[in-house]
Protein backbone atom coordinates (compact mmCIF):
# COMPACT_ATOMS: atom_id res chain seq x y z
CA UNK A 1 0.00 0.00 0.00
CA UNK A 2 1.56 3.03 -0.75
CA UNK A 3 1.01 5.91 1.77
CA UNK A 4 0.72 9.73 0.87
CA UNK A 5 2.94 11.78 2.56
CA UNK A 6 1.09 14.73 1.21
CA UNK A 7 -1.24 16.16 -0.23
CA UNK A 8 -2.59 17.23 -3.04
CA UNK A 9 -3.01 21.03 -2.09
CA UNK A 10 0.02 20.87 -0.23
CA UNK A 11 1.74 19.59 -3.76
CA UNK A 12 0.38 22.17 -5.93
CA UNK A 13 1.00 25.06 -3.51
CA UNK A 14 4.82 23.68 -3.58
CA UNK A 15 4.56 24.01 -7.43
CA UNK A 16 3.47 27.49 -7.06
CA UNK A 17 0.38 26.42 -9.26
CA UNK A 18 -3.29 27.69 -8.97
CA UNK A 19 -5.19 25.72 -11.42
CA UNK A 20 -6.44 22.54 -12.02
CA UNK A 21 -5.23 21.12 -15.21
CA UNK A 22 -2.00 19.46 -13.69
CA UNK A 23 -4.08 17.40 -11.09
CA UNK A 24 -3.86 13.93 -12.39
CA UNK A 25 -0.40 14.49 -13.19
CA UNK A 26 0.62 15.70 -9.74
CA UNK A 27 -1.05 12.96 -7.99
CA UNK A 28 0.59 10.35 -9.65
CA UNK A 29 3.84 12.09 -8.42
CA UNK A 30 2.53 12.19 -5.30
CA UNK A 31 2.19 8.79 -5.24
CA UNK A 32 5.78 7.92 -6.93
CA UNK A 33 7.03 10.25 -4.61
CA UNK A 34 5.84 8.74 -1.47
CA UNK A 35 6.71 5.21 -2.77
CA UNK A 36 9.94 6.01 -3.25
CA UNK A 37 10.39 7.54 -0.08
CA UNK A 38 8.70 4.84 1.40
CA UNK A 39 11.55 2.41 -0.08
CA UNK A 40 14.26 4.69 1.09
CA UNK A 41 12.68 4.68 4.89
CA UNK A 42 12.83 1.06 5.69
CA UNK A 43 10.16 -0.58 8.11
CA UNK A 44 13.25 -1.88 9.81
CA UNK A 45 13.72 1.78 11.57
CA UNK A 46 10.61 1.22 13.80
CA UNK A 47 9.08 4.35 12.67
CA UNK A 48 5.30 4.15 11.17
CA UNK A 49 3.88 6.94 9.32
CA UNK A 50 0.25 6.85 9.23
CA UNK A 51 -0.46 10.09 7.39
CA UNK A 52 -4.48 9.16 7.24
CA UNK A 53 -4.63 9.05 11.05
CA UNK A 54 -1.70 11.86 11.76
CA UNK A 55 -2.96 11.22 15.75
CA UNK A 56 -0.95 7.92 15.62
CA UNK A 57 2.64 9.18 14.26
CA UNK A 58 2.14 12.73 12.26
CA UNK A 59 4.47 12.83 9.16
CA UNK A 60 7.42 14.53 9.84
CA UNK A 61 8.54 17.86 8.44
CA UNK A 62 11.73 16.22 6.86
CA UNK A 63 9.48 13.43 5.26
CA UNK A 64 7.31 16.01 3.82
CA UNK A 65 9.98 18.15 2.36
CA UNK A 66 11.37 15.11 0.99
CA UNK A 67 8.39 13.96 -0.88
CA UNK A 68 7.67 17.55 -1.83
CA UNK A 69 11.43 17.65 -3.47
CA UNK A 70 10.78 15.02 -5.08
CA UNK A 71 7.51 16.07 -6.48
CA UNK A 72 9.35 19.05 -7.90
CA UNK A 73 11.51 16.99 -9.24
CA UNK A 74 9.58 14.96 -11.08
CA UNK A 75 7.22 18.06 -12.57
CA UNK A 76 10.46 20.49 -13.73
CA UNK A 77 11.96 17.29 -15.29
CA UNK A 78 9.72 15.08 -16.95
CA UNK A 79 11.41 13.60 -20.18
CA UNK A 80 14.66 11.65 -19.47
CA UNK A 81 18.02 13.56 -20.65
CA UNK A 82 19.11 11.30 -22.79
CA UNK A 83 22.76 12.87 -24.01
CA UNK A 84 24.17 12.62 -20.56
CA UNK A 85 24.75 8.54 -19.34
CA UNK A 86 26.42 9.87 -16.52
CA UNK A 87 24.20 10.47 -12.81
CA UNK A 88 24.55 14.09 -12.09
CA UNK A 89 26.19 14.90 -9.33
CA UNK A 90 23.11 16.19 -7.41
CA UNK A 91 22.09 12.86 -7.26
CA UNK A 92 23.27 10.15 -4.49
CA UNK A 93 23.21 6.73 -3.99
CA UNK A 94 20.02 5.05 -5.57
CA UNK A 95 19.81 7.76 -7.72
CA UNK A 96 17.56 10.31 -5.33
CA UNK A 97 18.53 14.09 -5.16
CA UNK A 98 21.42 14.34 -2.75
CA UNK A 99 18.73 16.79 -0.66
CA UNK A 100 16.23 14.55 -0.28
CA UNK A 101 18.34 11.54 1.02
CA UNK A 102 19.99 13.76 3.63
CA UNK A 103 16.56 14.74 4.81
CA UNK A 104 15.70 11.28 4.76
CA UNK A 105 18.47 9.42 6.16
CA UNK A 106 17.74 9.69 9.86
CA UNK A 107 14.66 7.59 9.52
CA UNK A 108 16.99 4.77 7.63
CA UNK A 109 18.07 1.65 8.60
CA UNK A 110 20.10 0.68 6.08
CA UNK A 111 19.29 -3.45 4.95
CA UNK A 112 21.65 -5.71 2.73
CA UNK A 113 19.43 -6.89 -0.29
């Protein structure tokens, strides 16, 4: 199940947008956003996000901004580059902006696949 670490108004005001006609696209980078995040975050750290009942565990701000990055990301660059085969260097390890891993990597247990 994949969990939404934010919202769709919370998305588009990140965007700086005020209409409409991006929705669909913006919520499925919401939700490719959050999975990936999701990945990153192992359940190994002991932390559980519940962002539909934020009573239990409230997202935190670091999560958000992650998945917010990410949902940037994903809108200002949505075709491939395709005459660079090199990572750029503001990407890390597993290919996510070095930003959003450092905001991520407290919640991490790293795992051995």
């Amino acid at each position: 199940m994949i969990l939404e670490y934010v919202t769709l108004d919370e998305a588009k005001r990140h965007l700086a947008m005020d209409h409409n006609e991006d929705d669909n696209l913006i919520q499925i980078y919401i939700n490719a956003a959050s999975n990936a995040v999701q990945n990153y975050i192992t359940r190994s750290t002991g932390i559980e996000l519940h962002p539909e009942h934020p009573d239990v565990m409230p997202v935190p701000a670091a999560v958000k901004q992650a998945t917010l990055l990410l949902i940037g990301d994903f809108y200002k660059n949505r075709e491939p580059k395709t005459d660079d085969p090199v990572v750029g260097v503001e990407y890390g390890f597993g290919h996510l902006p070095r930003s959003v891993i450092a905001l991520l990597y407290p919640y991490r247990t790293p795992v051995l696949r």
